[in-house]
PDB file of N, CA and C in Angstrom:
ATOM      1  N   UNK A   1       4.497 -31.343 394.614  1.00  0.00           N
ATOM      2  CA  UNK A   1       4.774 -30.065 395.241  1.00  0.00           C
ATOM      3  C   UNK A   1       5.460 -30.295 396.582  1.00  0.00           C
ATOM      4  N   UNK A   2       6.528 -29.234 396.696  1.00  0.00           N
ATOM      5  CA  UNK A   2       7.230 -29.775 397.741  1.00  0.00           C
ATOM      6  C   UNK A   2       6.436 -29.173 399.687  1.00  0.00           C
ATOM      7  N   UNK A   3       6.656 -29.537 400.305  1.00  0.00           N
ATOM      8  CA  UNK A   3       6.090 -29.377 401.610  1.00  0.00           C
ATOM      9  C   UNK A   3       6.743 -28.104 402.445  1.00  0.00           C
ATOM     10  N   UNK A   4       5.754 -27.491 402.921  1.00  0.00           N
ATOM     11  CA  UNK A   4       6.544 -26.381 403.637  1.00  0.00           C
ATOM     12  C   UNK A   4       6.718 -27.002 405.091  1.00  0.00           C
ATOM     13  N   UNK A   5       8.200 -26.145 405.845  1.00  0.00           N
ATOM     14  CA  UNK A   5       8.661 -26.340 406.355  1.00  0.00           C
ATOM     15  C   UNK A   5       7.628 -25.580 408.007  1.00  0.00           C
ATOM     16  N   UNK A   6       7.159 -24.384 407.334  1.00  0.00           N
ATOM     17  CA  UNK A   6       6.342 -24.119 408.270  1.00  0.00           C
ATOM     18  C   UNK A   6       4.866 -23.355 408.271  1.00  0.00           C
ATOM     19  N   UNK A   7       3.930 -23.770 408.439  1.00  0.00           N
ATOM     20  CA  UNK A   7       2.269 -23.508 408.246  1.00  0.00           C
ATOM     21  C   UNK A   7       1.594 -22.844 409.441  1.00  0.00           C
ATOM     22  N   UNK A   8       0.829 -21.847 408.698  1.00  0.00           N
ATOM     23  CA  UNK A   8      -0.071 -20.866 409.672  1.00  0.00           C
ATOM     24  C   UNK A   8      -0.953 -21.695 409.573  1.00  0.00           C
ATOM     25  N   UNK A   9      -2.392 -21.521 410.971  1.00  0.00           N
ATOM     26  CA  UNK A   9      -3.582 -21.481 410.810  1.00  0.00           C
ATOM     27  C   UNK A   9      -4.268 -20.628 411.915  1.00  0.00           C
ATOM     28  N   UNK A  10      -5.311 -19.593 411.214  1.00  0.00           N
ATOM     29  CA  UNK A  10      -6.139 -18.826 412.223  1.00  0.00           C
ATOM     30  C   UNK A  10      -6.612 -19.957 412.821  1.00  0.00           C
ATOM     31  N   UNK A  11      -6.839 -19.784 413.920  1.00  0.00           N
ATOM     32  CA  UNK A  11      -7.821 -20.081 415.299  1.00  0.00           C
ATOM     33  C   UNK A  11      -8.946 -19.803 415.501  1.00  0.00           C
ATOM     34  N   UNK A  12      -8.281 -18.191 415.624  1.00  0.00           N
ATOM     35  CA  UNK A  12      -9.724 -17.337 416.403  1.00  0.00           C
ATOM     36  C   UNK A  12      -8.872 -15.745 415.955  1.00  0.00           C
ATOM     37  N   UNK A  13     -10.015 -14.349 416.913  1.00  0.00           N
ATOM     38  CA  UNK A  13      -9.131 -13.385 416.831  1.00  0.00           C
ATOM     39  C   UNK A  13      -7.733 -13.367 417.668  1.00  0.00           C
ATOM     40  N   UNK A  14      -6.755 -12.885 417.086  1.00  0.00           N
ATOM     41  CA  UNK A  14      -5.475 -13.082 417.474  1.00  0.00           C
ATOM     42  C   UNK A  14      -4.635 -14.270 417.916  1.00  0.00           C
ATOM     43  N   UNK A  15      -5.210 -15.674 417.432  1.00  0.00           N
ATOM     44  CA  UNK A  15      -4.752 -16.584 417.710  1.00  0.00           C
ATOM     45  C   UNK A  15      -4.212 -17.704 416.315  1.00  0.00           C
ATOM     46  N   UNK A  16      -3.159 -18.014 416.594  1.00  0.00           N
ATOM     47  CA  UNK A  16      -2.519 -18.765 414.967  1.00  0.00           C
ATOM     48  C   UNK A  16      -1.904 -19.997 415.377  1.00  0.00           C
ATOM     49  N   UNK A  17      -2.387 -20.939 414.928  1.00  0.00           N
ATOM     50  CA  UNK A  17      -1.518 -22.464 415.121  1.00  0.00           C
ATOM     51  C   UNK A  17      -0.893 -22.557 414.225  1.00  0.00           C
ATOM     52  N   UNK A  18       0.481 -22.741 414.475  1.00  0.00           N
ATOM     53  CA  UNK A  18       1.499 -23.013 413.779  1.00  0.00           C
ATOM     54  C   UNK A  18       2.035 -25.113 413.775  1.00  0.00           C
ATOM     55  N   UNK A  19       2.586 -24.711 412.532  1.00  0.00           N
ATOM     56  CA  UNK A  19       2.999 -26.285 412.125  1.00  0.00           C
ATOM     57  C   UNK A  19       4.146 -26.766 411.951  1.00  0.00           C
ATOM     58  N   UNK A  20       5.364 -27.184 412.431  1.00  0.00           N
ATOM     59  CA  UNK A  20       6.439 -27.365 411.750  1.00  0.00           C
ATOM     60  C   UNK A  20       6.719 -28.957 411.529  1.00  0.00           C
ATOM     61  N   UNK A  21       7.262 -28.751 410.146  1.00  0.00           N
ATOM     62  CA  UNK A  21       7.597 -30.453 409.045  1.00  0.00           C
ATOM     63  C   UNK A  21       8.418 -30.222 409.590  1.00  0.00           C
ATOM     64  N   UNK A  22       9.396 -31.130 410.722  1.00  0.00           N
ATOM     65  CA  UNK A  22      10.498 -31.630 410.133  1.00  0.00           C
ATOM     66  C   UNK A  22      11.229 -32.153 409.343  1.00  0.00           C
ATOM     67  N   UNK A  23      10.468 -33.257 408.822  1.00  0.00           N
ATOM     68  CA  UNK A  23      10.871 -33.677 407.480  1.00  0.00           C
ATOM     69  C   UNK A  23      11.519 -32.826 406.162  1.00  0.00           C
ATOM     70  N   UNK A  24      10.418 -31.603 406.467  1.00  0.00           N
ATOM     71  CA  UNK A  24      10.025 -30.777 405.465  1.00  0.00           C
ATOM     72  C   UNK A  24      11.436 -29.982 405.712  1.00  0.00           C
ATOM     73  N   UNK A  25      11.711 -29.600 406.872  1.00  0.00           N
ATOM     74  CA  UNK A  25      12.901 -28.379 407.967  1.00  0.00           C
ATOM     75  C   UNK A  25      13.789 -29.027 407.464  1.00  0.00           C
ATOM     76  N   UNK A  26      14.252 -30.362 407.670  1.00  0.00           N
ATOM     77  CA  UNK A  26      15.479 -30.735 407.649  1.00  0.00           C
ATOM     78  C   UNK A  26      15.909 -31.877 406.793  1.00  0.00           C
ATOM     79  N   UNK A  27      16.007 -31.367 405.319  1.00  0.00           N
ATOM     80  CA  UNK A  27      16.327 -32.426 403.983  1.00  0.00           C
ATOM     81  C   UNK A  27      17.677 -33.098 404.428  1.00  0.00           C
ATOM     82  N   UNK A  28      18.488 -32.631 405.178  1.00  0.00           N
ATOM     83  CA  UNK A  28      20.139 -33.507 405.467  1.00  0.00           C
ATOM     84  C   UNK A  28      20.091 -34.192 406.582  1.00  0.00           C
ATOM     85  N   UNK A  29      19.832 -35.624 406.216  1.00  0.00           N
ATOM     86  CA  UNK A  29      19.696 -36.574 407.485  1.00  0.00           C
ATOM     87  C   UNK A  29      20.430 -35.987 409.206  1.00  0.00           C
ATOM     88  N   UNK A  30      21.591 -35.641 408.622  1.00  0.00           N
ATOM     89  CA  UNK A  30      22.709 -35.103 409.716  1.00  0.00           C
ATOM     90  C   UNK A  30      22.175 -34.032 410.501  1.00  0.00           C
ATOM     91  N   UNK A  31      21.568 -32.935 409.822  1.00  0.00           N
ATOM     92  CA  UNK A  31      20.888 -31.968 410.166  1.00  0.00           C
ATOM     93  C   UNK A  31      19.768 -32.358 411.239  1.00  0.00           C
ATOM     94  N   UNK A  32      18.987 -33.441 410.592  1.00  0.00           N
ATOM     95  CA  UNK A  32      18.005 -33.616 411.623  1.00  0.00           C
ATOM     96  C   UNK A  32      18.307 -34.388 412.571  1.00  0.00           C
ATOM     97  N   UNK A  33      19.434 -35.383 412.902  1.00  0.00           N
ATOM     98  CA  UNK A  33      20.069 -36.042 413.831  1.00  0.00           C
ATOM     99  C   UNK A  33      20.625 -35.104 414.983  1.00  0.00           C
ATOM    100  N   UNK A  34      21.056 -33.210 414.257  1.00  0.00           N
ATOM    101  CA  UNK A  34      21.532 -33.354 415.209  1.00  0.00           C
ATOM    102  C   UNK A  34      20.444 -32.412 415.945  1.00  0.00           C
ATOM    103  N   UNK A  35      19.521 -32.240 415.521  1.00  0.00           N
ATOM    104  CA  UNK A  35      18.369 -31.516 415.987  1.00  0.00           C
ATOM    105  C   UNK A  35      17.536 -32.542 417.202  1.00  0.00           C
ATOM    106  N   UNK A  36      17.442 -33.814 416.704  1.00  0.00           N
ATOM    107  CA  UNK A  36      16.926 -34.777 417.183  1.00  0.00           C
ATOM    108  C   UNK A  36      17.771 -34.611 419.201  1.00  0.00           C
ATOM    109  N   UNK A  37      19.290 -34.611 418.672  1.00  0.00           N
ATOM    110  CA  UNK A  37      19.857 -35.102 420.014  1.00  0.00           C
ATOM    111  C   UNK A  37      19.594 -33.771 420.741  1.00  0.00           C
ATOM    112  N   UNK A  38      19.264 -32.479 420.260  1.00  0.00           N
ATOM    113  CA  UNK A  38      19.274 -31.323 421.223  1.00  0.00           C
ATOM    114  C   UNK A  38      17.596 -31.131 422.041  1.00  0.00           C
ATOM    115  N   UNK A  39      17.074 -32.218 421.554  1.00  0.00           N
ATOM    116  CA  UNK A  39      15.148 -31.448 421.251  1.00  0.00           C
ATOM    117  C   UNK A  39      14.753 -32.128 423.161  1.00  0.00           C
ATOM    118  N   UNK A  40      15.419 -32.845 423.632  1.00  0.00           N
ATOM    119  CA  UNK A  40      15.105 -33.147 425.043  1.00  0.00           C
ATOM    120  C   UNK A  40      15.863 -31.984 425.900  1.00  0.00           C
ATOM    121  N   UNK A  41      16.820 -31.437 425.720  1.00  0.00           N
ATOM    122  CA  UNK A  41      17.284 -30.497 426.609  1.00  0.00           C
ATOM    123  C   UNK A  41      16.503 -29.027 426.110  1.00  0.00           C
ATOM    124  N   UNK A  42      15.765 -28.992 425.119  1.00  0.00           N
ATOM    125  CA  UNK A  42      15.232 -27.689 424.457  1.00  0.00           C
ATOM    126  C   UNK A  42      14.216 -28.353 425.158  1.00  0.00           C
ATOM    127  N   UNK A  43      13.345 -29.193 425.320  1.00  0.00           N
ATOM    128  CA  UNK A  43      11.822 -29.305 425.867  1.00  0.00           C
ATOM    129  C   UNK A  43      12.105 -29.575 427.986  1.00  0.00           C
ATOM    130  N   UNK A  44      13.464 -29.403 428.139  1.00  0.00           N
ATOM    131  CA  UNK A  44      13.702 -29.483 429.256  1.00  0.00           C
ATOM    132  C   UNK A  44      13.815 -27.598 429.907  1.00  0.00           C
ATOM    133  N   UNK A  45      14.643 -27.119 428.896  1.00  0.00           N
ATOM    134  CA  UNK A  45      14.933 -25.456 429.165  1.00  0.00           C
ATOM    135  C   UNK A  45      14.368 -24.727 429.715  1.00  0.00           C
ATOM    136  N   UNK A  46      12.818 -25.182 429.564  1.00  0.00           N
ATOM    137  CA  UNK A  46      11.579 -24.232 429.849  1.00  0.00           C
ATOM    138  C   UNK A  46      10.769 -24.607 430.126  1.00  0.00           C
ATOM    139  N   UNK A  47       9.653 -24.873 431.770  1.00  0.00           N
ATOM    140  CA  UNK A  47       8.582 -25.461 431.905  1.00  0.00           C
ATOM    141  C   UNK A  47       7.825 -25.057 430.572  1.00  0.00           C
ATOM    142  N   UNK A  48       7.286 -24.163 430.418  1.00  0.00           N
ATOM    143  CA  UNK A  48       6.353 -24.107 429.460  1.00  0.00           C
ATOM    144  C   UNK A  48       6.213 -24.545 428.140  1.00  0.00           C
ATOM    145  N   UNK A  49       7.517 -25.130 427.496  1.00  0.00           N
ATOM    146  CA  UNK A  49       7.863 -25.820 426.291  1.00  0.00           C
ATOM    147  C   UNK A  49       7.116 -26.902 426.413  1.00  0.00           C
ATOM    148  N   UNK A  50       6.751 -27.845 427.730  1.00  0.00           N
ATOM    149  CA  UNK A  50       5.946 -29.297 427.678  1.00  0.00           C
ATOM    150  C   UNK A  50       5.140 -28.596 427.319  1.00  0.00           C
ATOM    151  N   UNK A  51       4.681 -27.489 427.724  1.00  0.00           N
ATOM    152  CA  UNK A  51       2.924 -27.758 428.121  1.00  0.00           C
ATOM    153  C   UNK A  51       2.757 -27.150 426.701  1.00  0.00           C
ATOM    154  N   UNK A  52       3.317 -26.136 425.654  1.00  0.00           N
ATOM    155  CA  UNK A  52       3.165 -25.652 424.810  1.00  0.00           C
ATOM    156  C   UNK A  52       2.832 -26.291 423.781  1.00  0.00           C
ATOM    157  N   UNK A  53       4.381 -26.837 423.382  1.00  0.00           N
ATOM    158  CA  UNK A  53       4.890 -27.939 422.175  1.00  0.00           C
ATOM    159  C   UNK A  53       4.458 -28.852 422.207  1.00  0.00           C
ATOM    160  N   UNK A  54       3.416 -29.476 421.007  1.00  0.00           N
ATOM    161  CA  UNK A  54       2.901 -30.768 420.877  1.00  0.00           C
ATOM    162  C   UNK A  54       3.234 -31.309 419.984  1.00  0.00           C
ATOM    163  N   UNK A  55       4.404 -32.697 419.501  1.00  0.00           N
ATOM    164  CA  UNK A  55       4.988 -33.302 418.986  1.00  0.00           C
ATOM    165  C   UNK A  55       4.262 -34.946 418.340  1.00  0.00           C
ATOM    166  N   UNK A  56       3.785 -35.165 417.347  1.00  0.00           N
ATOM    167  CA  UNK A  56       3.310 -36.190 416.890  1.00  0.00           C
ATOM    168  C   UNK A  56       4.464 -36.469 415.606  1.00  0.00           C
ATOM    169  N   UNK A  57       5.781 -37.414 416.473  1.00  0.00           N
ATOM    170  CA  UNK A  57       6.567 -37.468 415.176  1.00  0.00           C
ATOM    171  C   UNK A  57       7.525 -36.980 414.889  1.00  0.00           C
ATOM    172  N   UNK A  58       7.517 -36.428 413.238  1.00  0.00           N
ATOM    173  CA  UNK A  58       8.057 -35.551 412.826  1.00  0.00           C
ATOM    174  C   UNK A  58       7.399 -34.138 412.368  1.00  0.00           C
ATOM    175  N   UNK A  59       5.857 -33.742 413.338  1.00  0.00           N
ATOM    176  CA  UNK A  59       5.421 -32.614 413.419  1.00  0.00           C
ATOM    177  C   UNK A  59       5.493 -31.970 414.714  1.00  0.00           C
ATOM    178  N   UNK A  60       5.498 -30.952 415.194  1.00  0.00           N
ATOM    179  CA  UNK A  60       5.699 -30.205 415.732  1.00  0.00           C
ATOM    180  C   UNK A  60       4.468 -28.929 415.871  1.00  0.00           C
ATOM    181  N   UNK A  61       3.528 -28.749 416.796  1.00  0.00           N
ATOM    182  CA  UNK A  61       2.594 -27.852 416.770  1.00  0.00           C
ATOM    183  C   UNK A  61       2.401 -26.765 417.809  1.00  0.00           C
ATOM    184  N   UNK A  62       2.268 -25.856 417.378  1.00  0.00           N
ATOM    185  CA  UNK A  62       2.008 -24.822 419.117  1.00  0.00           C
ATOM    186  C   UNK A  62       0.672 -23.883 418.249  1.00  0.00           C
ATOM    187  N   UNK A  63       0.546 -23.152 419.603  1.00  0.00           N
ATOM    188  CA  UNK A  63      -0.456 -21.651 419.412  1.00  0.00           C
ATOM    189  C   UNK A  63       0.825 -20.961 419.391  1.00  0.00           C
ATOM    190  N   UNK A  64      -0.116 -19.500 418.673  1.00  0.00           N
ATOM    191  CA  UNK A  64       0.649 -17.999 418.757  1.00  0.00           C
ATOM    192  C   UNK A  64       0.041 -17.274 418.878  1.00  0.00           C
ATOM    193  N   UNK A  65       0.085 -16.162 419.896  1.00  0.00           N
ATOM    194  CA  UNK A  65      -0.263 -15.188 419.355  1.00  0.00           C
ATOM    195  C   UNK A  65      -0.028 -14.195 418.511  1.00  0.00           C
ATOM    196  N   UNK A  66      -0.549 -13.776 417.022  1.00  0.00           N
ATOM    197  CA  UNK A  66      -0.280 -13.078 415.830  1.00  0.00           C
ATOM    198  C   UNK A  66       0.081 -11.531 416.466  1.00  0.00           C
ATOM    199  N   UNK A  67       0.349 -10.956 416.025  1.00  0.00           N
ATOM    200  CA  UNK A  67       1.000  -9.726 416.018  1.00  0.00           C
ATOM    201  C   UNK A  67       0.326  -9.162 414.661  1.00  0.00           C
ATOM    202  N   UNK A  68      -0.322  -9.703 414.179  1.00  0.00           N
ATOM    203  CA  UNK A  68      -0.229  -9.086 412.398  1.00  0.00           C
ATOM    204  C   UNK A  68      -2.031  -8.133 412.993  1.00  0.00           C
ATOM    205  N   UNK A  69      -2.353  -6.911 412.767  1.00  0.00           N
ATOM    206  CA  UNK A  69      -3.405  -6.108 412.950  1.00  0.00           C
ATOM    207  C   UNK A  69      -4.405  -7.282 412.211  1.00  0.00           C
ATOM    208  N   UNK A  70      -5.355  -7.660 412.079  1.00  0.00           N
ATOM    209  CA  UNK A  70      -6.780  -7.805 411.590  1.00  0.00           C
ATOM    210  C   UNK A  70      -7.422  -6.850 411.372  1.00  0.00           C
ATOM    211  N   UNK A  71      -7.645  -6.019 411.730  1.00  0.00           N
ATOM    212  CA  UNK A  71      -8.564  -4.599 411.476  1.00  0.00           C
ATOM    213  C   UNK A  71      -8.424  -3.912 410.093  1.00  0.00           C
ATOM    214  N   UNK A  72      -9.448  -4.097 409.645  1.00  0.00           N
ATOM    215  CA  UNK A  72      -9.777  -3.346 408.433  1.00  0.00           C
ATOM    216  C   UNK A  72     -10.408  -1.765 408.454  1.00  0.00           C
ATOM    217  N   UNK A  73      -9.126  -1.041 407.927  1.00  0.00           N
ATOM    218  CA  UNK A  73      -9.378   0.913 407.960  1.00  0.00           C
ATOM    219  C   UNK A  73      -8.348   1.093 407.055  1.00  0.00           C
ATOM    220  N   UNK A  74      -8.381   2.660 406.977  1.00  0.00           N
ATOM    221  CA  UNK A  74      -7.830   3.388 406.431  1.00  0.00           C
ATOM    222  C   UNK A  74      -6.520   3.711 406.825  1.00  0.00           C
ATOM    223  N   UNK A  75      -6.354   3.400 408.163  1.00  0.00           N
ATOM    224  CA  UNK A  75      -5.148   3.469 409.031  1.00  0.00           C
ATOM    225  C   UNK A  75      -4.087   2.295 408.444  1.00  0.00           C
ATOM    226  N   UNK A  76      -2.878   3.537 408.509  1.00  0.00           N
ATOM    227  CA  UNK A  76      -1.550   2.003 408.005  1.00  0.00           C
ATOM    228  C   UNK A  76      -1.717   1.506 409.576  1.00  0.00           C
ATOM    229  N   UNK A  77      -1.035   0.145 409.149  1.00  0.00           N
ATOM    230  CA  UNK A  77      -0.768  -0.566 410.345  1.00  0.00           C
ATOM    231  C   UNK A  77       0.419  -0.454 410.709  1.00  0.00           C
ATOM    232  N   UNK A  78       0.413  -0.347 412.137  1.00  0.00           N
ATOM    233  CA  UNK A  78       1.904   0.354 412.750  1.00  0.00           C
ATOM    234  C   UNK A  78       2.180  -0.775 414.096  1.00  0.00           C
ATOM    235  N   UNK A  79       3.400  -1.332 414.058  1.00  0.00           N
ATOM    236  CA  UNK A  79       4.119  -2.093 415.220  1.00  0.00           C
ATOM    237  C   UNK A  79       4.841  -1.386 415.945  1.00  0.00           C
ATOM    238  N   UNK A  80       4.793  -0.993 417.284  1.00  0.00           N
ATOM    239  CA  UNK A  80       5.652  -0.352 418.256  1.00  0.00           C
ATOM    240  C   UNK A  80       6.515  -1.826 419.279  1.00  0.00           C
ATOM    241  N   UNK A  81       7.985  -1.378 419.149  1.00  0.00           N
ATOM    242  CA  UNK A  81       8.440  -2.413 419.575  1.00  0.00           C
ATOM    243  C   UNK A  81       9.288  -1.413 420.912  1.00  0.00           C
ATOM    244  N   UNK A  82       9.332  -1.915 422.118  1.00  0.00           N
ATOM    245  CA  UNK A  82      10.093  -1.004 423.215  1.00  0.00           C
ATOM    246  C   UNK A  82      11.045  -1.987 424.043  1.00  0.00           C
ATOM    247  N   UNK A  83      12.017  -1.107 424.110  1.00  0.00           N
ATOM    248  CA  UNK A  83      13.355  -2.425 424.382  1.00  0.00           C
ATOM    249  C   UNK A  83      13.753  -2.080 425.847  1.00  0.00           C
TER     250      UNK A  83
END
């Protein structure tokens, strides 16, 4: 079975660790070479990318916070987005 490229896991309430394969992301050697040469100026862009992004490899891990409701009702679940 082939590997996903990217994996949820609950935490807690409203909290999701996410997983990304590179391996899995990027089947064309080239592809991931050239991902490879951009990933120090992407972990440079943004203090908070060190402290976030935790890299063992060719994995890649952070927190999120979910957006997706948990609450179980009768109520649809509704996203308000304001720009």
């Amino acid at each position: 079975m082939a590997r996903l490229p990217l994996e949820f896991e609950s935490l807690d309430t409203g909290n999701v660790g996410r997983t990304i394969d590179l391996d899995a992301l990027y089947l064309n050697p080239k592809d991931r070479q050239a991902f490879e040469a951009r990933w120090i100026d992407f972990l440079d862009s943004d203090e908070g990318n060190v402290r976030v992004l935790n890299r063992d490899d060719g994995i890649i891990t952070y927190p999120h916070k979910s957006w997706i409701p948990v609450a179980k009702n009768n109520k649809p679940a509704v996203l308000f987005l304001f720009w």
